[in-house]
PDB file of N, CA and C in Angstrom:
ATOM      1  N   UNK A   1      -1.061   7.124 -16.464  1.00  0.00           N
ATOM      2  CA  UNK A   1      -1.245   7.919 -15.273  1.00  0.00           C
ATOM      3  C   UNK A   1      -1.150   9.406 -15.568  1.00  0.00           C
ATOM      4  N   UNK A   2       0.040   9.451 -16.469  1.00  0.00           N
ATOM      5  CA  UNK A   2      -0.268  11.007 -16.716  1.00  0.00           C
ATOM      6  C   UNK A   2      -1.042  11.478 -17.328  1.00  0.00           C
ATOM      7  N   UNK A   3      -1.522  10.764 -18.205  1.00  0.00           N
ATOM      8  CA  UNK A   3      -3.380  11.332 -18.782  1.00  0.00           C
ATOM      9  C   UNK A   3      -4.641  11.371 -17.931  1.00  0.00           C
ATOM     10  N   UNK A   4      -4.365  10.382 -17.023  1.00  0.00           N
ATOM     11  CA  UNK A   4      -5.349  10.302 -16.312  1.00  0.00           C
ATOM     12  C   UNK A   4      -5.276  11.902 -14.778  1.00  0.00           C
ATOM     13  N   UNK A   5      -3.657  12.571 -14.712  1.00  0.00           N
ATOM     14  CA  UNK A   5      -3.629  13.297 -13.976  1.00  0.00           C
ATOM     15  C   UNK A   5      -4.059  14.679 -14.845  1.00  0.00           C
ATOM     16  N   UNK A   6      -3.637  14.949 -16.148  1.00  0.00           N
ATOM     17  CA  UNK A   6      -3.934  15.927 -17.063  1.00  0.00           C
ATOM     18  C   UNK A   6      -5.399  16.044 -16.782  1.00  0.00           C
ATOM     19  N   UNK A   7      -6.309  14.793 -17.131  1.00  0.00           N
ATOM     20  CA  UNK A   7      -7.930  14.979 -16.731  1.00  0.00           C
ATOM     21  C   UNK A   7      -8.325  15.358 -15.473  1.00  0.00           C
ATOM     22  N   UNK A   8      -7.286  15.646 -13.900  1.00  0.00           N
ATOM     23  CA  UNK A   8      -8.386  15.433 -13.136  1.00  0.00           C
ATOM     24  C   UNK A   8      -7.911  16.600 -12.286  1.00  0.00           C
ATOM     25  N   UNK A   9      -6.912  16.712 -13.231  1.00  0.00           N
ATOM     26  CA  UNK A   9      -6.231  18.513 -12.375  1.00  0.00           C
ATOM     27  C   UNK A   9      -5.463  18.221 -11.468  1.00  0.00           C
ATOM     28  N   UNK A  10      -4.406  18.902 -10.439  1.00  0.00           N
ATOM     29  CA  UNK A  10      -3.533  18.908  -9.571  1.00  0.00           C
ATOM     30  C   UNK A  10      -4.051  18.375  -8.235  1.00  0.00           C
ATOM     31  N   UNK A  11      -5.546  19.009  -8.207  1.00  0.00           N
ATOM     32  CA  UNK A  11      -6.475  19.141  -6.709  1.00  0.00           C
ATOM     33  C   UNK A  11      -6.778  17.387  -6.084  1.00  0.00           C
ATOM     34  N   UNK A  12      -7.396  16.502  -7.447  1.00  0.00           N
ATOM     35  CA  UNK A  12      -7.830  15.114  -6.536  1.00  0.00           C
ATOM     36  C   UNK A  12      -6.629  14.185  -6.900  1.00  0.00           C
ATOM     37  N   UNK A  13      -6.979  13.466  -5.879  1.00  0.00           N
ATOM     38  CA  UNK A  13      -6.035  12.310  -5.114  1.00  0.00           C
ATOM     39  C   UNK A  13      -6.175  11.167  -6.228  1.00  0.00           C
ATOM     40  N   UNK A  14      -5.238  11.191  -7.010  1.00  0.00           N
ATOM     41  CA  UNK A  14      -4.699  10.126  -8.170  1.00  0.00           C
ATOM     42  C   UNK A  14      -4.275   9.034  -7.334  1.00  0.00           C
ATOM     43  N   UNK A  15      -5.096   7.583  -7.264  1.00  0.00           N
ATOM     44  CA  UNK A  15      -4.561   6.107  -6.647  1.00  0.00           C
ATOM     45  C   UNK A  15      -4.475   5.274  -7.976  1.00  0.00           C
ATOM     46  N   UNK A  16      -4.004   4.368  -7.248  1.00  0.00           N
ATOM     47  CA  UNK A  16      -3.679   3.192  -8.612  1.00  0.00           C
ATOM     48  C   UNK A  16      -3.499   1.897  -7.764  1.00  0.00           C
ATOM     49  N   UNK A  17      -4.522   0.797  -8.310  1.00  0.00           N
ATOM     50  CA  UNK A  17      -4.227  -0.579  -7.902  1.00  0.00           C
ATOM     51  C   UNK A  17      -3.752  -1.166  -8.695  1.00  0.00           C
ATOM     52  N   UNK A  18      -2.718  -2.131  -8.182  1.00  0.00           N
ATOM     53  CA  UNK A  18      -1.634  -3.135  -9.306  1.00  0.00           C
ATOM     54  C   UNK A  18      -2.184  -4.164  -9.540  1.00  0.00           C
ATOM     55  N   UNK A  19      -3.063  -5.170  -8.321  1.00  0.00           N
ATOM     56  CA  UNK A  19      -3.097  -5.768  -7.672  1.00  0.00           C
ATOM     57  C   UNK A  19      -2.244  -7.249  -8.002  1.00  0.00           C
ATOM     58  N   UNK A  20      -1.224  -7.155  -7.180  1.00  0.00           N
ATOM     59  CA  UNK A  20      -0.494  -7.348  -6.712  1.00  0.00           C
ATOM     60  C   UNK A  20       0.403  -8.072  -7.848  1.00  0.00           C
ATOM     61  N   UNK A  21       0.339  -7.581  -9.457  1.00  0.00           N
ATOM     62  CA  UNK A  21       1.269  -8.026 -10.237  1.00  0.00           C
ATOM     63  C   UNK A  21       2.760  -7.706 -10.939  1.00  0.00           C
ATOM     64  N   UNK A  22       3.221  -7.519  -9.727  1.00  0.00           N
ATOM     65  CA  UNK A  22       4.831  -6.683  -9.761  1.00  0.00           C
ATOM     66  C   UNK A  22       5.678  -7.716  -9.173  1.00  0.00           C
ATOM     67  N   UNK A  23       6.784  -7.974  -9.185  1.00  0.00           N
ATOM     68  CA  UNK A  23       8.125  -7.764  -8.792  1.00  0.00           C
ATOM     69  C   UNK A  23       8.287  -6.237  -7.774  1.00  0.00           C
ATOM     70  N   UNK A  24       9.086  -6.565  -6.368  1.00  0.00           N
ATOM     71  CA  UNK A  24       9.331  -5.133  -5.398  1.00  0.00           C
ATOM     72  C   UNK A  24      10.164  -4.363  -7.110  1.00  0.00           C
ATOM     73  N   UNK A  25      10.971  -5.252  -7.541  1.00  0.00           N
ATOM     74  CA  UNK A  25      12.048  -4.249  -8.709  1.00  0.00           C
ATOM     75  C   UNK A  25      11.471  -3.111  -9.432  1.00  0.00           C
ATOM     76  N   UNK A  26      10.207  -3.981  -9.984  1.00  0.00           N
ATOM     77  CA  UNK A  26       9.446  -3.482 -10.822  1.00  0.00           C
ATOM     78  C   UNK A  26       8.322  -2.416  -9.998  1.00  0.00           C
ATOM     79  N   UNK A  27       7.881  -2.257  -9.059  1.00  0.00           N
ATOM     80  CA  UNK A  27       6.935  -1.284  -8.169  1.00  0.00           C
ATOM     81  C   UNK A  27       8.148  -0.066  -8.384  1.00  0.00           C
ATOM     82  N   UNK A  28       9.571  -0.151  -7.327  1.00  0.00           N
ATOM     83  CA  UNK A  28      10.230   0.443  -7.311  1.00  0.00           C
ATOM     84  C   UNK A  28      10.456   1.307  -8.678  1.00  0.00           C
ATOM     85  N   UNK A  29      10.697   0.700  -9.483  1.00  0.00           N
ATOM     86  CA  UNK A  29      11.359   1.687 -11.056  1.00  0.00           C
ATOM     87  C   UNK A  29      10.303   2.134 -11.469  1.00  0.00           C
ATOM     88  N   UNK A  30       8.446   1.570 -11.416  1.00  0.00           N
ATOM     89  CA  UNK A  30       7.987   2.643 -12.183  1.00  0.00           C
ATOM     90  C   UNK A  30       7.311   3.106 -11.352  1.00  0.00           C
ATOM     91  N   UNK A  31       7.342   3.143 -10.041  1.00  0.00           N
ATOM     92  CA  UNK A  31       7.054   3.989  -8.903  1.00  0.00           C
ATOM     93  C   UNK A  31       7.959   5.515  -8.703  1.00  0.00           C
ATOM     94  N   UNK A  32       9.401   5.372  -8.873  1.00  0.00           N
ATOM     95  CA  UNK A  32      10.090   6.298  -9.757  1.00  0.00           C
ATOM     96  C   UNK A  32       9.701   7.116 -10.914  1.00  0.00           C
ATOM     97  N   UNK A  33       9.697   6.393 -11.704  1.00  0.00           N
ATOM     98  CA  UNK A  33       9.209   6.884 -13.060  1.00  0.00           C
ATOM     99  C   UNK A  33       8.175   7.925 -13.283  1.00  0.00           C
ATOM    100  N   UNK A  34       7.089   7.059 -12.590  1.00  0.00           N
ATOM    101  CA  UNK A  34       5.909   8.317 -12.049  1.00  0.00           C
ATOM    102  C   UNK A  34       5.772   9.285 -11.292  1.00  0.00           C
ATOM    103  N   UNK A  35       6.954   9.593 -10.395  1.00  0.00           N
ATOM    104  CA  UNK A  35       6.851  10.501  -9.265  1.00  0.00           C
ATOM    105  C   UNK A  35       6.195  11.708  -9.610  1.00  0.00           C
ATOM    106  N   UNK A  36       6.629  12.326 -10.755  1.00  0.00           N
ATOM    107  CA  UNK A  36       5.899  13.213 -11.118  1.00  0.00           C
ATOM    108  C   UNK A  36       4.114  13.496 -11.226  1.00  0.00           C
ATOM    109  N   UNK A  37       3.829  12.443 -11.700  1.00  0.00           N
ATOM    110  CA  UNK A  37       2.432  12.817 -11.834  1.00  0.00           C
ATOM    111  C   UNK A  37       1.698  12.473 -10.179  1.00  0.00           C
ATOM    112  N   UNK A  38       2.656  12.771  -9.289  1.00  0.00           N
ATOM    113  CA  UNK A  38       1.867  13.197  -7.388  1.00  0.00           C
ATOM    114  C   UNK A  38       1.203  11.843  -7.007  1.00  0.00           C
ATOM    115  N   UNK A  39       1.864  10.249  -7.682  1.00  0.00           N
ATOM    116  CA  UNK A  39       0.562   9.650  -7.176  1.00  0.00           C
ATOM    117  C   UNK A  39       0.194   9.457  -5.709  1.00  0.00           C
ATOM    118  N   UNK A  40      -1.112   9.480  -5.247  1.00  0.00           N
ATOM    119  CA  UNK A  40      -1.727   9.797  -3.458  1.00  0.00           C
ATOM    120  C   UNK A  40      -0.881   8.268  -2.966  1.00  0.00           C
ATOM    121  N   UNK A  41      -1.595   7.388  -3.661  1.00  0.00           N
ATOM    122  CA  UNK A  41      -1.919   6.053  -3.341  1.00  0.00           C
ATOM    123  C   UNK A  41      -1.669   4.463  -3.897  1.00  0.00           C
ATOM    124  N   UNK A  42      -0.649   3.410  -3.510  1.00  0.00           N
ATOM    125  CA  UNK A  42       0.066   2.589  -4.646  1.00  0.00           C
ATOM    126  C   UNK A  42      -0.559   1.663  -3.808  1.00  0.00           C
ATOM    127  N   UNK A  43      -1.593   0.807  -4.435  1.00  0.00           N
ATOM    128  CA  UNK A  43      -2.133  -0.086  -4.253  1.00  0.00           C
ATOM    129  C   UNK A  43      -1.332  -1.927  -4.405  1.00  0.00           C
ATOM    130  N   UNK A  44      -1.440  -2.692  -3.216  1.00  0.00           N
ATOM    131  CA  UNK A  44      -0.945  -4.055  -3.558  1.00  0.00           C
ATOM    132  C   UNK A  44       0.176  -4.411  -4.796  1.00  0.00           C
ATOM    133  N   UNK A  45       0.875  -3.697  -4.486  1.00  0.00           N
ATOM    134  CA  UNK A  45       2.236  -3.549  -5.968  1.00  0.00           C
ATOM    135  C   UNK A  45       2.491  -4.723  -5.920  1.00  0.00           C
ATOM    136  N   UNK A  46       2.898  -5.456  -4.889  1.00  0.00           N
ATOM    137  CA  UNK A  46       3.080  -6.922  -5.090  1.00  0.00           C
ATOM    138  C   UNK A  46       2.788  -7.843  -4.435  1.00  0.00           C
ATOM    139  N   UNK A  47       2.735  -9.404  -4.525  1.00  0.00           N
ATOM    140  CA  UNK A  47       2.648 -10.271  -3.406  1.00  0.00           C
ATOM    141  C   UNK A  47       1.845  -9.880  -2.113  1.00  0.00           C
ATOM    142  N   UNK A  48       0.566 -10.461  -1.630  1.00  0.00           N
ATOM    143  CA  UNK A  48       0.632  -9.881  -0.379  1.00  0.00           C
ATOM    144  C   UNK A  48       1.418 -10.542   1.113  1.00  0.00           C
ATOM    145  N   UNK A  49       1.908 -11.551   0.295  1.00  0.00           N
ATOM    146  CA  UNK A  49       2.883 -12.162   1.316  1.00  0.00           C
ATOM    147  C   UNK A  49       4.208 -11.875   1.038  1.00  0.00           C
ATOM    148  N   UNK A  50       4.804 -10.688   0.096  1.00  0.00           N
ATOM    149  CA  UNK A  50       5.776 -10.977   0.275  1.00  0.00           C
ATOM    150  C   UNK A  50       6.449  -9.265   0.982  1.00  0.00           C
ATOM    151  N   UNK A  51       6.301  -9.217   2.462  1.00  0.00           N
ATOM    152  CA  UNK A  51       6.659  -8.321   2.960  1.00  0.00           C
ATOM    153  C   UNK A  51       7.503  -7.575   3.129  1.00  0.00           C
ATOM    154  N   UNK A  52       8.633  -8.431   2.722  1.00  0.00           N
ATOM    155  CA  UNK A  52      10.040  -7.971   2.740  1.00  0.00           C
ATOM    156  C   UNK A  52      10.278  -7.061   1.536  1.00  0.00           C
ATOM    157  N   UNK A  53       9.564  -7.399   0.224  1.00  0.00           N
ATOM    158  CA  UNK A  53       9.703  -7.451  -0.317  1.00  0.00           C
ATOM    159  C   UNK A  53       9.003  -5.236  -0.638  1.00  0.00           C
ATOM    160  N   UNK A  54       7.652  -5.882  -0.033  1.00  0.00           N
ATOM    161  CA  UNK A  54       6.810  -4.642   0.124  1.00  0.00           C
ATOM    162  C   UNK A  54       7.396  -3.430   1.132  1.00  0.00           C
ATOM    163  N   UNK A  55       8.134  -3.633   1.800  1.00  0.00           N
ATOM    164  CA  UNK A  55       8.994  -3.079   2.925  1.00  0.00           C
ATOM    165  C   UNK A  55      10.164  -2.146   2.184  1.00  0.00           C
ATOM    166  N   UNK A  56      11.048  -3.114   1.302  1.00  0.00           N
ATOM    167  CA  UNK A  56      11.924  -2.205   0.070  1.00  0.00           C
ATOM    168  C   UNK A  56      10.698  -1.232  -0.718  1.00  0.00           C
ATOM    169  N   UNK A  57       9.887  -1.883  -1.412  1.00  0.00           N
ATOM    170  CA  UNK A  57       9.125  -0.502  -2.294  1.00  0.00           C
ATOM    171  C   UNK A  57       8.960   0.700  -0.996  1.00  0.00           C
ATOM    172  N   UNK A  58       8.329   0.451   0.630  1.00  0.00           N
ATOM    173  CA  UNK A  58       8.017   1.082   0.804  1.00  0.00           C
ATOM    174  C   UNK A  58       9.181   2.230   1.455  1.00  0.00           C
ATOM    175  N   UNK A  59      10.294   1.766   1.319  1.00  0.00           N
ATOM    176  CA  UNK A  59      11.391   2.590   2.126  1.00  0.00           C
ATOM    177  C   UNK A  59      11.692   3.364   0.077  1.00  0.00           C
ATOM    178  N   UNK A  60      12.264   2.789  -0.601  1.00  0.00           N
ATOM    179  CA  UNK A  60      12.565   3.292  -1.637  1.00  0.00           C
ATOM    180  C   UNK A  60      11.542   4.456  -2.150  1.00  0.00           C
ATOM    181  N   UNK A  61      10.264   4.453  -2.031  1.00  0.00           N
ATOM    182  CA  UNK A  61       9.208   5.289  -2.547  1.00  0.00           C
ATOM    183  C   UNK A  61       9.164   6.668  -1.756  1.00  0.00           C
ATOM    184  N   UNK A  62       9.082   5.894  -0.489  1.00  0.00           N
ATOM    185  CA  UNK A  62       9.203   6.884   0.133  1.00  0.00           C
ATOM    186  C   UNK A  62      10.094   8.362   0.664  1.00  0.00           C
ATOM    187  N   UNK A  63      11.237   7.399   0.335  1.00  0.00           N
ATOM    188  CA  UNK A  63      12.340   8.469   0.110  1.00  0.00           C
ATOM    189  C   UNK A  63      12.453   9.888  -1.064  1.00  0.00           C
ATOM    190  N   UNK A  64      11.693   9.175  -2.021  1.00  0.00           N
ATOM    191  CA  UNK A  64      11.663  10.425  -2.863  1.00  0.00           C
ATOM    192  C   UNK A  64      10.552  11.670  -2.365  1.00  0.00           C
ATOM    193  N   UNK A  65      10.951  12.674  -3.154  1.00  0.00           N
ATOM    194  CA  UNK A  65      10.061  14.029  -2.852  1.00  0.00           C
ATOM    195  C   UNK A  65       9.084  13.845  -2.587  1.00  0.00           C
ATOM    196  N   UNK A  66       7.994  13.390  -3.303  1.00  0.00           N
ATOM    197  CA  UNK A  66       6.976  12.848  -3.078  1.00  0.00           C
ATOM    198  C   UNK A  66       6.359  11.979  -1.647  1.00  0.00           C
ATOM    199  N   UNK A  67       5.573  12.154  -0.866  1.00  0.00           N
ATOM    200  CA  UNK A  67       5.567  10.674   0.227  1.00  0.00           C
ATOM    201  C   UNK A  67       4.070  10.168  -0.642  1.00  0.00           C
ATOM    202  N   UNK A  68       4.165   8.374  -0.950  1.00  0.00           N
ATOM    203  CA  UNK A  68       2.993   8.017  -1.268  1.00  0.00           C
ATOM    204  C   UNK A  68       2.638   7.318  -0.636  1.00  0.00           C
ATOM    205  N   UNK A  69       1.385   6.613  -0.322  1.00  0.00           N
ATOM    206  CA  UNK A  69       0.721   5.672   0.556  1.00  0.00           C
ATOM    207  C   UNK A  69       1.140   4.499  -0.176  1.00  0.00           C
ATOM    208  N   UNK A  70       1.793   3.194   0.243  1.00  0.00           N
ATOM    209  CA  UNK A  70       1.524   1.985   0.036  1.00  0.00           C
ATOM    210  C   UNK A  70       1.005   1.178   0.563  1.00  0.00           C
ATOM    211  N   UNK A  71      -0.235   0.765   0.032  1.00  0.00           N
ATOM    212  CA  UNK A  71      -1.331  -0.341   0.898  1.00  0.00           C
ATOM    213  C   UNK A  71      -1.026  -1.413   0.663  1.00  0.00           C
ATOM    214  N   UNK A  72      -1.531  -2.147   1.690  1.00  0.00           N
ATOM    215  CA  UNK A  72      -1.356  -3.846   1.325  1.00  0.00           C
ATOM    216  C   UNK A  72      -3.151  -4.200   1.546  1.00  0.00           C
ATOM    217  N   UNK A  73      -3.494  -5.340   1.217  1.00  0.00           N
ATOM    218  CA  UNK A  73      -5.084  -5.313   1.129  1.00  0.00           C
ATOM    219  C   UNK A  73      -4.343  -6.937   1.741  1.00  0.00           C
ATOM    220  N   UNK A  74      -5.721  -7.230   3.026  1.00  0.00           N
ATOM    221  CA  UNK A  74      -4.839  -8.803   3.857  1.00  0.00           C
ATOM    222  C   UNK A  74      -5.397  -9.603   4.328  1.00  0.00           C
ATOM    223  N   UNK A  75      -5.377 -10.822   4.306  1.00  0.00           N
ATOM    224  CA  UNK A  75      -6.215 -11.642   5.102  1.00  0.00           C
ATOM    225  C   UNK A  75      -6.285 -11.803   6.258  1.00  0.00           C
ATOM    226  N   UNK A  76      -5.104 -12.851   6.410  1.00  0.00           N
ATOM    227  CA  UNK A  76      -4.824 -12.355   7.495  1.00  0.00           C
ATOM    228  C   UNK A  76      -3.804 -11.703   8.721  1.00  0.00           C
ATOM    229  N   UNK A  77      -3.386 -10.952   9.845  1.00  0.00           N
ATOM    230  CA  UNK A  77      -2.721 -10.143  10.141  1.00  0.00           C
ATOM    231  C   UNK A  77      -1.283 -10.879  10.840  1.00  0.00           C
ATOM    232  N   UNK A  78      -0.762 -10.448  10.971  1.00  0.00           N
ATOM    233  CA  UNK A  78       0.897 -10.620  11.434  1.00  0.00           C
ATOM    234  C   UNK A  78       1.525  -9.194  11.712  1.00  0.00           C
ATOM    235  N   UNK A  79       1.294  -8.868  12.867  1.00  0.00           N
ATOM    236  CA  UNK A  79       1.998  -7.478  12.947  1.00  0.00           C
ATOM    237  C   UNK A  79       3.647  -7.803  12.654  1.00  0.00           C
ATOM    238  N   UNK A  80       4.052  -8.397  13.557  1.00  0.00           N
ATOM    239  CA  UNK A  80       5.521  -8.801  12.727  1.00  0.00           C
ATOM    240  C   UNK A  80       5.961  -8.246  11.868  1.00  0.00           C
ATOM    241  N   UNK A  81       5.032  -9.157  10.890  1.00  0.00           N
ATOM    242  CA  UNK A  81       5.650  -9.117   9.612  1.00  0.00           C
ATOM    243  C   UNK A  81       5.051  -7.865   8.684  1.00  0.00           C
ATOM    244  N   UNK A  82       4.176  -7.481   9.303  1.00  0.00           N
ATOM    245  CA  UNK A  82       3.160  -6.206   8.308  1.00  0.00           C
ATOM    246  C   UNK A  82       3.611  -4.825   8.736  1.00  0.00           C
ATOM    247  N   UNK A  83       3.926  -5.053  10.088  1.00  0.00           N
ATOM    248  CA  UNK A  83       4.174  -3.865  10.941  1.00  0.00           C
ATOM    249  C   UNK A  83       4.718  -2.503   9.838  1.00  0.00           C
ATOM    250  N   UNK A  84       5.930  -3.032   9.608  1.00  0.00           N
ATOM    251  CA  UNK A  84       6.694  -1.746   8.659  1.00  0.00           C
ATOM    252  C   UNK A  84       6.908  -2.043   7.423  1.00  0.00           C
ATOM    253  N   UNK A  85       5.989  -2.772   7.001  1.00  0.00           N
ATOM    254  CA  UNK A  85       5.641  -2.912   5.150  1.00  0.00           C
ATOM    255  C   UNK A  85       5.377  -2.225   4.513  1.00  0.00           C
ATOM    256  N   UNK A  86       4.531  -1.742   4.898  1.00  0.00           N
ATOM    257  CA  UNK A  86       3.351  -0.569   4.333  1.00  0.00           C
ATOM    258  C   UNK A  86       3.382   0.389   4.944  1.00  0.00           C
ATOM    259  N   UNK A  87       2.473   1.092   4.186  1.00  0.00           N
ATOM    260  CA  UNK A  87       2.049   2.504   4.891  1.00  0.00           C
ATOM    261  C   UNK A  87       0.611   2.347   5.262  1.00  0.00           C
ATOM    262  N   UNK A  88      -0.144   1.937   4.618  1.00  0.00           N
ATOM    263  CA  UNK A  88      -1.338   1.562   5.021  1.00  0.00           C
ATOM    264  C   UNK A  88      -2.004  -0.374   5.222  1.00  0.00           C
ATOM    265  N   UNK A  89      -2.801  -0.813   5.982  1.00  0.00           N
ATOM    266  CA  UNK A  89      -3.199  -2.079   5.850  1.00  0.00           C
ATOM    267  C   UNK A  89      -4.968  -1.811   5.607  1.00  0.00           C
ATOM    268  N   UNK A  90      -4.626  -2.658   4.427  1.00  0.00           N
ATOM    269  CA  UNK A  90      -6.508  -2.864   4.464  1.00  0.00           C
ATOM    270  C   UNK A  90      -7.051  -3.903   4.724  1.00  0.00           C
ATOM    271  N   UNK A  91      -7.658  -4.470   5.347  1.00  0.00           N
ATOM    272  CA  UNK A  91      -8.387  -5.455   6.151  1.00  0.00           C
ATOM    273  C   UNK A  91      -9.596  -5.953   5.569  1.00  0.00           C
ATOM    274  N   UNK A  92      -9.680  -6.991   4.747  1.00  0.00           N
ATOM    275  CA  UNK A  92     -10.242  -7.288   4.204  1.00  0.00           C
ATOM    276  C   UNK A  92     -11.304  -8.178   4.809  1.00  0.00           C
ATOM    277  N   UNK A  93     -12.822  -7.582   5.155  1.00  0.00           N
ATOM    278  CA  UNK A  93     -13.663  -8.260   6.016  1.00  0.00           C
ATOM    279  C   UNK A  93     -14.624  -9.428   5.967  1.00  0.00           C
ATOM    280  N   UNK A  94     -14.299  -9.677   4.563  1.00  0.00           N
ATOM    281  CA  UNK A  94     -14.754 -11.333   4.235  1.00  0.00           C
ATOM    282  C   UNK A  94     -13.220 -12.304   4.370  1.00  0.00           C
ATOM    283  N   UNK A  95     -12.467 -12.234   3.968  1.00  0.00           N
ATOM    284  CA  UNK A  95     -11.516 -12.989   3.823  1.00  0.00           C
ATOM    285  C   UNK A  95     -10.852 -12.871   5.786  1.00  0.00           C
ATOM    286  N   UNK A  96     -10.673 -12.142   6.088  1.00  0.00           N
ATOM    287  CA  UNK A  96     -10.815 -12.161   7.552  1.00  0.00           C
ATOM    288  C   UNK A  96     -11.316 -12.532   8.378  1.00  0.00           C
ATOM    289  N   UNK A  97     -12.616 -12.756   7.866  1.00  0.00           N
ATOM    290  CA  UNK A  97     -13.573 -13.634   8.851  1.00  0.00           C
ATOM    291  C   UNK A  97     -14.881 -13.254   9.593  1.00  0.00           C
ATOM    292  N   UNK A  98     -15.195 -11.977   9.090  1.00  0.00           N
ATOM    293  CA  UNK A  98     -16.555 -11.205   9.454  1.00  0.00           C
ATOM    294  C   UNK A  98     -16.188 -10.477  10.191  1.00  0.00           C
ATOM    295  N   UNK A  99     -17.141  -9.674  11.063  1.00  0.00           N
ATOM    296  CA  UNK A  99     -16.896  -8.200  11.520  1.00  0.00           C
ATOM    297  C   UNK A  99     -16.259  -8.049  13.081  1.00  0.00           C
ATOM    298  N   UNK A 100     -16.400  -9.560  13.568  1.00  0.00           N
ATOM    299  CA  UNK A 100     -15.751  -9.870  15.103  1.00  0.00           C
ATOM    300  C   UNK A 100     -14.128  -9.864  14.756  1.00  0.00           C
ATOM    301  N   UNK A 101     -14.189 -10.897  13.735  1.00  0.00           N
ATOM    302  CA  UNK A 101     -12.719 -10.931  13.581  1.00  0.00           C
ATOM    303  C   UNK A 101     -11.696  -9.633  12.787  1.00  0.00           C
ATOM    304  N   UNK A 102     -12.465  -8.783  11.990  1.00  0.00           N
ATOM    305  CA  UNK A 102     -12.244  -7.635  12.016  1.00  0.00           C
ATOM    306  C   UNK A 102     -11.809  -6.598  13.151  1.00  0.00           C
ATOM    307  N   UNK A 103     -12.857  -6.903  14.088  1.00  0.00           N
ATOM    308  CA  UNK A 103     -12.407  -5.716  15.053  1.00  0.00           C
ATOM    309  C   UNK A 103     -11.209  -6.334  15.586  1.00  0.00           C
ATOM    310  N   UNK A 104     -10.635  -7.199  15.847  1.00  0.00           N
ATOM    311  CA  UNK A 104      -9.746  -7.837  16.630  1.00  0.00           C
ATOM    312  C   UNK A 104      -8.528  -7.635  15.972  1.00  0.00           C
ATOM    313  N   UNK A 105      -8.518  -7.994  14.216  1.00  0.00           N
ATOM    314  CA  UNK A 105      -7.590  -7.520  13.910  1.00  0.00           C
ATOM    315  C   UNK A 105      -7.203  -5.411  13.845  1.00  0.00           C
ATOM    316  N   UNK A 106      -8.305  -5.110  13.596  1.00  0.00           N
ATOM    317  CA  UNK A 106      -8.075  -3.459  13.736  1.00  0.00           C
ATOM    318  C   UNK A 106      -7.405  -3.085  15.106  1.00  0.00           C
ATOM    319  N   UNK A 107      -7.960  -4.100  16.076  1.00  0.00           N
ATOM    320  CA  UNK A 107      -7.315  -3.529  17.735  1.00  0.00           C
ATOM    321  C   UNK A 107      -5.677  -4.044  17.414  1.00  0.00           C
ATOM    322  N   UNK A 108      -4.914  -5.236  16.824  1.00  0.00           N
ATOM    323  CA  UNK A 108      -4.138  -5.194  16.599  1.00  0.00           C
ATOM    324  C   UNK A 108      -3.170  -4.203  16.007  1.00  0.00           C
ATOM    325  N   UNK A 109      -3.758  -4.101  15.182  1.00  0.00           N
ATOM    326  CA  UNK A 109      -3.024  -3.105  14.250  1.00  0.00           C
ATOM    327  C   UNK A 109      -2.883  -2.061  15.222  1.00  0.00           C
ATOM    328  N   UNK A 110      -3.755  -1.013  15.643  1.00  0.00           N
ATOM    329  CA  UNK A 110      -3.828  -0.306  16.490  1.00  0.00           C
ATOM    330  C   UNK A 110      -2.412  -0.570  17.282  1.00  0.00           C
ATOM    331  N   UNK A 111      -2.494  -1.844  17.912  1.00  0.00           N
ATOM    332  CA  UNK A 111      -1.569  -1.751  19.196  1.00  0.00           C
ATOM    333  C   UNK A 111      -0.019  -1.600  18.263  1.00  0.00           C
ATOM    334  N   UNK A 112       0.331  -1.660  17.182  1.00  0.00           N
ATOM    335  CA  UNK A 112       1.671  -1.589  16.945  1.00  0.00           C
ATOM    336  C   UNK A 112       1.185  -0.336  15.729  1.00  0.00           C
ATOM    337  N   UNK A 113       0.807   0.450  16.302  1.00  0.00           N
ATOM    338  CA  UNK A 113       0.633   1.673  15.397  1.00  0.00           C
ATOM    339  C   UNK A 113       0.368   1.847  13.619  1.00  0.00           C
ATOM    340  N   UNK A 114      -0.299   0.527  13.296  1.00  0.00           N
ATOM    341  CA  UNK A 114      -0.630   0.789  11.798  1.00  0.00           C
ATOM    342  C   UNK A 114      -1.854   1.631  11.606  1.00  0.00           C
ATOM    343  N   UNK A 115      -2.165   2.265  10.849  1.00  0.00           N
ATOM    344  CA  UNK A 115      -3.192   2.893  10.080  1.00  0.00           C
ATOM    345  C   UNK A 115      -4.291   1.813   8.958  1.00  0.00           C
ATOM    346  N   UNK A 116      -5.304   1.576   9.305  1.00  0.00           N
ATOM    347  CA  UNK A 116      -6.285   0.825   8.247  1.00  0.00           C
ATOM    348  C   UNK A 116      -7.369   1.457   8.529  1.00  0.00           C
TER     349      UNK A 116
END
């Protein structure tokens, strides 16, 4: 990451997808580790079912200097349980069910204030 921030200058938005092969332990420590190199955006760090789990990275990450986006990428929705996981939900419009069932989940989200 830090080579890849050396190449692209201070100015653009450095993301990174894990998809989804972490441990929360493991997001957390080298989500740390990296603070420095500004990353924008922490893609599916782990599990996409495991919320609780995504909920610690996202309180721990966030606390530092830095604020980064943590997305979850989803099939399907559970405000419940998604509500305060993340920072962002991405809605995945094949695995969701096409573009009806899309909007339905976006109006969800909407109603308990997520961002996708």
């Amino acid at each position: 990451m830090r080579v890849v921030r050396e190449a692209i200058g201070p100015d653009i938005k450095l993301m990174c997808d894990i998809n989804q092969r972490w441990r929360p332990e493991q997001a957390i420590d080298i989500g740390s580790r990296v603070e420095d190199v500004g990353l924008f955006w922490f893609e599916d760090v782990t599990t996409a079912d495991d919320y609780q789990g995504l909920a610690r990275v996202t309180a721990a990450l966030s606390d530092t200097g830095r604020r980064r986006r943590i997305s979850l990428g989803i099939e399907p929705f559970s405000p419940d349980d998604q509500a305060h996981s993340v920072d962002v939900i991405m809605i995945d419009l094949v695995r969701v069910g096409g573009v009806s069932q899309f909007m339905k989940v976006a109006g969800m989200a909407e109603a308990f204030n997520c961002r996708w």
